[in-house]
Every structure is written in C-alpha cells, then in structure tokens.
Protein backbone atom coordinates (compact mmCIF):
# COMPACT_ATOMS: atom_id res chain seq x y z
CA UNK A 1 10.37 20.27 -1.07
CA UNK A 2 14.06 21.62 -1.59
CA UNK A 3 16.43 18.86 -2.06
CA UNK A 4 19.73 19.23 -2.62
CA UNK A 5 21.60 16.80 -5.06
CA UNK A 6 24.58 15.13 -6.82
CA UNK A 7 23.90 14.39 -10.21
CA UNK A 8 25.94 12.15 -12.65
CA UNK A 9 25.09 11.88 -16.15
CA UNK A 10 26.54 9.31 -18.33
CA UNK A 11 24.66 8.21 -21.68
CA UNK A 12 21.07 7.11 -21.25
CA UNK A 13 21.86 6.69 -17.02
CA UNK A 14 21.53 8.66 -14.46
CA UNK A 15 22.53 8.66 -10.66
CA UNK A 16 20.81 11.48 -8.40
CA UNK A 17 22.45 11.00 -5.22
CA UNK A 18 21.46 13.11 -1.81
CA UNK A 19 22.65 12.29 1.75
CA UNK A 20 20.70 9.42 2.37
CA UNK A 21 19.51 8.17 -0.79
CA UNK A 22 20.72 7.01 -4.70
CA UNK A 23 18.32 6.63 -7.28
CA UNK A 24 19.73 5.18 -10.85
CA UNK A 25 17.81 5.60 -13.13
CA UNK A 26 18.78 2.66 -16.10
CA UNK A 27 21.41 1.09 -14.33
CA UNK A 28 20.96 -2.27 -12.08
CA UNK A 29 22.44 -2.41 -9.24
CA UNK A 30 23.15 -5.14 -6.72
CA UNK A 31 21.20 -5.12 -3.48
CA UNK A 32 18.92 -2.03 -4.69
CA UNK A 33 15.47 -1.63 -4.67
CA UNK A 34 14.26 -2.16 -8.41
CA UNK A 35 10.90 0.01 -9.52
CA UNK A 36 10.48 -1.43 -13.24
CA UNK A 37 8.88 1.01 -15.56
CA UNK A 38 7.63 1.32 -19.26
CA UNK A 39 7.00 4.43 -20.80
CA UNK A 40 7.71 6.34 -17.84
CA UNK A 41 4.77 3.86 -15.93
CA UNK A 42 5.18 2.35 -13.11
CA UNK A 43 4.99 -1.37 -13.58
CA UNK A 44 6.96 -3.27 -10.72
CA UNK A 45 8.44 -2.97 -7.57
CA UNK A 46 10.93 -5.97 -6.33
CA UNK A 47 14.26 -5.95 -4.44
CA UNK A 48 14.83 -9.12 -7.17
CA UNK A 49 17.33 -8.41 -9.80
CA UNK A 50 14.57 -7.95 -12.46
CA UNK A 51 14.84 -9.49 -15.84
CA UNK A 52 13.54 -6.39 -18.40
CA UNK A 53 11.46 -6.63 -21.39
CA UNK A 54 11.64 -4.94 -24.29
CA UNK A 55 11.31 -1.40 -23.86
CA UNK A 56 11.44 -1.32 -20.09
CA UNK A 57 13.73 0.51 -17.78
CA UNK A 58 15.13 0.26 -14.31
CA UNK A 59 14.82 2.87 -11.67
CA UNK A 60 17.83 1.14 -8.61
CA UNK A 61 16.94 2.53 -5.25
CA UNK A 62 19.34 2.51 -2.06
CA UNK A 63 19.12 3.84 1.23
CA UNK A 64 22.00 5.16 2.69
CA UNK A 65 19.69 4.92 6.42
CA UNK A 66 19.92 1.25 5.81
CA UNK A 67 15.71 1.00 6.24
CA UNK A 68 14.65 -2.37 5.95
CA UNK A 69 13.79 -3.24 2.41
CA UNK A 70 11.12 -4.74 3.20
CA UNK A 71 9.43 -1.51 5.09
CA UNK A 72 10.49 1.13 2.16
CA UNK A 73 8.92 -1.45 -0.56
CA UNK A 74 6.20 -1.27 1.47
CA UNK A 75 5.82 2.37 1.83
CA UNK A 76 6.36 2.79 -2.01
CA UNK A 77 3.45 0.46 -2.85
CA UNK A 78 1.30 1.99 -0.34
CA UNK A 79 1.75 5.25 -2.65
CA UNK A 80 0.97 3.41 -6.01
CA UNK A 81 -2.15 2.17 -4.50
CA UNK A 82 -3.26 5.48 -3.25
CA UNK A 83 -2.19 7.03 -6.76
CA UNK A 84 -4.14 4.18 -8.19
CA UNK A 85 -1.31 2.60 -10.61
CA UNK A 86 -1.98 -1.03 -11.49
CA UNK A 87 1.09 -2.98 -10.84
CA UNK A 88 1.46 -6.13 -12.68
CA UNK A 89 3.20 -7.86 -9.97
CA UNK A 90 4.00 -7.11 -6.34
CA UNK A 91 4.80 -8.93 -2.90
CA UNK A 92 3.46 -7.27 0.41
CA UNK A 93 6.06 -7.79 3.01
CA UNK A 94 6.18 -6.47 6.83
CA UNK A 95 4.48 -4.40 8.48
CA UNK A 96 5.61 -0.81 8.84
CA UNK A 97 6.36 -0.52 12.63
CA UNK A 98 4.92 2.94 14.26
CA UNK A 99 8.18 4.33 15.27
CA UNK A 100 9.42 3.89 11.02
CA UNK A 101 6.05 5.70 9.27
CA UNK A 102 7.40 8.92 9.37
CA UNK A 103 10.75 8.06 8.47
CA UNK A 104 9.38 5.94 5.75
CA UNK A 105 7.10 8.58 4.23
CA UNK A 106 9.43 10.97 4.12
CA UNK A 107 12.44 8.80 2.08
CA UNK A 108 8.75 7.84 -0.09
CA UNK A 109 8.50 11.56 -0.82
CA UNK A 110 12.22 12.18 -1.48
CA UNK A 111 12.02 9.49 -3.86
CA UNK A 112 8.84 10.82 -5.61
CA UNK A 113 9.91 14.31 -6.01
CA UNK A 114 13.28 13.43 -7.46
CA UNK A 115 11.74 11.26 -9.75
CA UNK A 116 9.19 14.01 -10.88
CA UNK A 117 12.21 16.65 -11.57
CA UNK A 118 13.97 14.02 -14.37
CA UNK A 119 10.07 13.06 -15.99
CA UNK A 120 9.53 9.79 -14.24
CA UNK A 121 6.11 10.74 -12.88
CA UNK A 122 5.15 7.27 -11.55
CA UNK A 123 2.72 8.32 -9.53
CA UNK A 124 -0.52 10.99 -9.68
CA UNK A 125 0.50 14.15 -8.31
CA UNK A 126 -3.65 14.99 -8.14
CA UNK A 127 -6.67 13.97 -6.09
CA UNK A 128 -9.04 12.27 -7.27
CA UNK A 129 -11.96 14.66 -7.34
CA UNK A 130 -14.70 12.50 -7.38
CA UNK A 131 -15.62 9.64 -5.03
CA UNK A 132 -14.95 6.19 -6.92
CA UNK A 133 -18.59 4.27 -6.54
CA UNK A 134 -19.08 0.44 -6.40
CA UNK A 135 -21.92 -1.56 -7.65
CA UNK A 136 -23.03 -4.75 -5.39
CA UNK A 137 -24.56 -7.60 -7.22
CA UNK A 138 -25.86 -11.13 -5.97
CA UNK A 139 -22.50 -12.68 -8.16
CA UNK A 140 -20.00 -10.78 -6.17
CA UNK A 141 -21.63 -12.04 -2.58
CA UNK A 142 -20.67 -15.66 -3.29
CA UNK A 143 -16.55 -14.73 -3.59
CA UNK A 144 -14.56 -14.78 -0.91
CA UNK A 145 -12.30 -12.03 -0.56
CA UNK A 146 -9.21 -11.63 2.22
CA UNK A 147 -7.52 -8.92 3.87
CA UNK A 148 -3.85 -10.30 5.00
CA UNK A 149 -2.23 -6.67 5.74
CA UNK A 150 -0.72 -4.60 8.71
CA UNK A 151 -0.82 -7.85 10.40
CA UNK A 152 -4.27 -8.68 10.08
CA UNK A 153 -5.47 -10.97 8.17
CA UNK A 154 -9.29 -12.35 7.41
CA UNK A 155 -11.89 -13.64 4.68
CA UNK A 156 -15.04 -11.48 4.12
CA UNK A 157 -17.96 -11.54 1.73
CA UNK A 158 -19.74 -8.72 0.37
CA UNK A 159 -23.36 -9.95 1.35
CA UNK A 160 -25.62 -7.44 0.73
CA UNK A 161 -25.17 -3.65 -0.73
CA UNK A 162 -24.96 -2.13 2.51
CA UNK A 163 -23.15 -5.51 4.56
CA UNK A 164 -20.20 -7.01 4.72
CA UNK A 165 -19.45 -10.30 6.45
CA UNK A 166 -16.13 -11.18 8.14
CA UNK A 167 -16.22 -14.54 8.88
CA UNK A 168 -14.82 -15.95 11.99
CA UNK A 169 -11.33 -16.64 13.15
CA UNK A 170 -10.02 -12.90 11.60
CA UNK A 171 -6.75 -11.72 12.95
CA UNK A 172 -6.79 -8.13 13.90
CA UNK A 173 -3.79 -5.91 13.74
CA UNK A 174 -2.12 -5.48 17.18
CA UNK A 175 -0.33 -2.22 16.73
CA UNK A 176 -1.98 0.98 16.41
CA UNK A 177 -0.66 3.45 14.05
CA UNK A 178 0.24 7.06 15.86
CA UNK A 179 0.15 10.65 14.60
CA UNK A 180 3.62 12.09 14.90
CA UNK A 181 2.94 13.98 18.14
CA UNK A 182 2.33 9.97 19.60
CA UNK A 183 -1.57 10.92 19.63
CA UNK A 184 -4.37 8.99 18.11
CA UNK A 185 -5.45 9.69 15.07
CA UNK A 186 -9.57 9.82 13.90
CA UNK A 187 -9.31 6.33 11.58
CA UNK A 188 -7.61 4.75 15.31
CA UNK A 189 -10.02 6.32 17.48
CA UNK A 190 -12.84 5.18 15.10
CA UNK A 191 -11.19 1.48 15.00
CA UNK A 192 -10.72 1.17 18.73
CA UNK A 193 -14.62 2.09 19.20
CA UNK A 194 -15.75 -0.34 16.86
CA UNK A 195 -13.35 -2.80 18.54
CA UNK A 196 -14.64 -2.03 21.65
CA UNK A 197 -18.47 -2.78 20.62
CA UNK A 198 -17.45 -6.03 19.31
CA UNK A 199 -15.57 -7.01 22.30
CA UNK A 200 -17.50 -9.73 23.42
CA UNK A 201 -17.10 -10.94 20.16
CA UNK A 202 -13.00 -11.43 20.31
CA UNK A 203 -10.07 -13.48 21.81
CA UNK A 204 -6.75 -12.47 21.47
CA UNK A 205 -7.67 -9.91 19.12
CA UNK A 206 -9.01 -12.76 16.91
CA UNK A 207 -12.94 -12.87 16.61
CA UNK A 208 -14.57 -15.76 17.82
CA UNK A 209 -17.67 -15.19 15.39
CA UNK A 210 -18.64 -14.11 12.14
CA UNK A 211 -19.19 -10.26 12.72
CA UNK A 212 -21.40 -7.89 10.23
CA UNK A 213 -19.85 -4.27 9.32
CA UNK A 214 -22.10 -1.67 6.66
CA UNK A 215 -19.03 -0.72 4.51
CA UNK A 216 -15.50 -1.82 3.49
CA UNK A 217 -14.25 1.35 5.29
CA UNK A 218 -15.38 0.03 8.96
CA UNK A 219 -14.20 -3.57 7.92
CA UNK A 220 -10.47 -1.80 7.32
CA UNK A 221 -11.24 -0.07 10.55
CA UNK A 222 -11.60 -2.78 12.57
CA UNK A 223 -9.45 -4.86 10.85
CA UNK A 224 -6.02 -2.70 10.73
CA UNK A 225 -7.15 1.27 11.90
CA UNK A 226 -7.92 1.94 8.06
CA UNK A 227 -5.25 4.37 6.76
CA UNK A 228 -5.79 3.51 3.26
CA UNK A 229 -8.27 2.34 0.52
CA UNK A 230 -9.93 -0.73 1.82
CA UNK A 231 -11.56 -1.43 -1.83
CA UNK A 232 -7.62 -1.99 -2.95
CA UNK A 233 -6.68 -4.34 0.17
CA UNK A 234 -9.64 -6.64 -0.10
CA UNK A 235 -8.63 -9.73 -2.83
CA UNK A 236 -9.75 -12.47 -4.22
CA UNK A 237 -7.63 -15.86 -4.48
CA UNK A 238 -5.79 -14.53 -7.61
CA UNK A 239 -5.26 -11.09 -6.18
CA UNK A 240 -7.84 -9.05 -8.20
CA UNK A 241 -9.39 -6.79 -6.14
CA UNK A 242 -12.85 -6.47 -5.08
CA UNK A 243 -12.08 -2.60 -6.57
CA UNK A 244 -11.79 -4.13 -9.90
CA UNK A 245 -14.35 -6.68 -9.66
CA UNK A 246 -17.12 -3.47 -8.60
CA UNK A 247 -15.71 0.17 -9.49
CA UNK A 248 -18.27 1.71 -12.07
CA UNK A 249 -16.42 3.66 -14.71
C-alpha cells in the first residue's frame, strides 16, 4: 500500500499525518484515539486519556473523516483479535454498520501500515499456519460463557466435545454483513441457512428454546454471520475466553 505522508519529528515524538488521518506517536492528545503500548506491544486501546506506566508509550489516533470512535475502536480490536494480541483491557462498543466496514478496514489498514514503517508492529503481519485445537473436558461444560457482539447477545455452554448449547432467550444480530459488491458473502449465506432450519425455533430473531449447534463456528454463525474467531468472542463472567480456558499449546 503506497501512502503518501507528512512527517514531523521532534525529540522522542512523532506525527505522521496523511489526508485523512494523524497518528502521534508519544504525544497525548485530546479527543484522540489512545493505543497504549510497551515495548512496541500492543497493550490498550481507549478513547480515555490514559494514565501510562512506567515504560509505556502512547500511539494518539484522529480521523480527519470524523468516523465514529466508537466504530474505528472497534475495527482496531477486531484486528488485535485476529492477530491474536492479548489486550489487558478493552471495551466493545457499537456495532460496525454495513455501509462503514469498508471504510473502516481501510483507515484499520492505513493505520497498520504506517505504524509498521516507524517499528510499531502491533499486530502479526503472518498467518497462523496451523489450526489452533481445543480440548473439551467435563469442567469446562458447567461455565457459562456469553456472546454480547454485533448486536447479538446470548449464554452458551460447551456440553459435550462435539455440542454446544445456547440456551434460550439469545438475541441474534439483525443486520447482515455485505461483500462490497452488496452480495452475500459464504459465512452470511451459511448463517441465514442455519437460521432458516431453526426457524420454528425463533421470535423476533430471539430463540424461544435452548437450541444445540456441533461447533463454536456455527454458534457465531447463527448468532452474528461469523466473520471472525468465535473461540475469542465467547467469555466467561470475567472476560477470559473460552480460547484461553481450552487452546492446547
């Protein structure tokens, strides 16, 4: 990606600045998006004026196309969590609305790749070659874990290895998320089909009864079209993941 930029260098900060966007990189700045890193990590992402530690530093984000905070946040977590970084602390706000995605990814990438050029690799530029596994065990059937994302929003249990239990009363997400030619995509066909056999089981796109699915890819199916990893969106009561509580290393 070509990019062209501004760049100001004073001390230990600097500003890159294109047409729509300025990053600062150690310098606070009011009513900025703050992505708190140590050691060139990742560690935070907050539109709260953040209160460093020792040895931590600020990258300030603003968005000249006056995006809702809340949807570029958004869009910026949803990378960590594909790039599998660990945030200590985070607060999922809003769902991105179809006709922002694109626009959203894109500032996401602009933001990576200028990042990248000054050494502030916060996220994996590779794919993980190897499918992550999870082991099922009769401890991790009796905790509940929820899904409250994209606008759905439910309590499952992993019951047995191959079955997983959403319990009654789930919220499924209304929208459904387009290609950028306005077509369906395979994770939204695949959602609307298992939708569609368990439509005597739902009201108002709420179900009405506690509904069995194999994996945690066709609960994020149903649940929200999928569209990233379900193991990372599925928490308990203190936010650890059911990723954490299963992934064999």
């Amino acid at each position: 990606m070509a990019i062209e930029l501004n760049v100001i260098i004073d001390g230990q900060t600097i500003k890159a600045m294109t047409k729509n966007l300025t990053i600062s990189i150690g310098e606070k700045v009011e009513g900025a998006i703050f992505l708190v890193t140590k050691n060139r990590k990742l560690l935070e992402v907050t539109e709260t004026m953040p209160n460093l530690l020792e040895s931590e530093t600020v990258v300030a984000i603003q968005d000249k196309k006056q995006l809702e905070k809340k949807y570029l946040i958004r869009g910026i977590i949803e990378k960590a969590k594909e790039s599998r970084v660990k945030l200590r602390s985070y607060k999922e706000e809003g769902v991105i609305p179809a006709n922002f995605v694109n626009l959203v990814n894109q500032e996401v990438t602009q933001i990576i790749t200028i990042l990248n050029s000054f050494g502030y690799e916060l996220f994996s530029k590779k794919k993980v070659g190897a499918k992550a596994s999870h082991r099922w065990s009769k401890e991790i059937s009796e905790i509940p874990f929820f899904v409250d994302s994209y606008g759905s929003k439910a309590t499952i249990y992993w019951k047995k290895r191959n079955e997983m239990l959403i319990l009654s009363g789930a919220k499924l997400r209304e929208d459904i998320p387009l290609n950028k030619d306005g077509s369906l995509g395979f994770a939204a066909r695949l959602g609307e089909k298992l939708r569609a056999d368990h439509e005597s089981e739902l009201k108002k796109l709420s179900t009405t009864v506690d509904i069995t699915f194999k994996s945690v890819n066709e609960v994020g199916l149903f649940l929200y079209f999928g569209g990233t990893n379900g193991w990372l969106e599925l928490k308990d009561k203190n936010n650890k993941t059911i990723d954490e509580y299963t992934i064999v290393k």
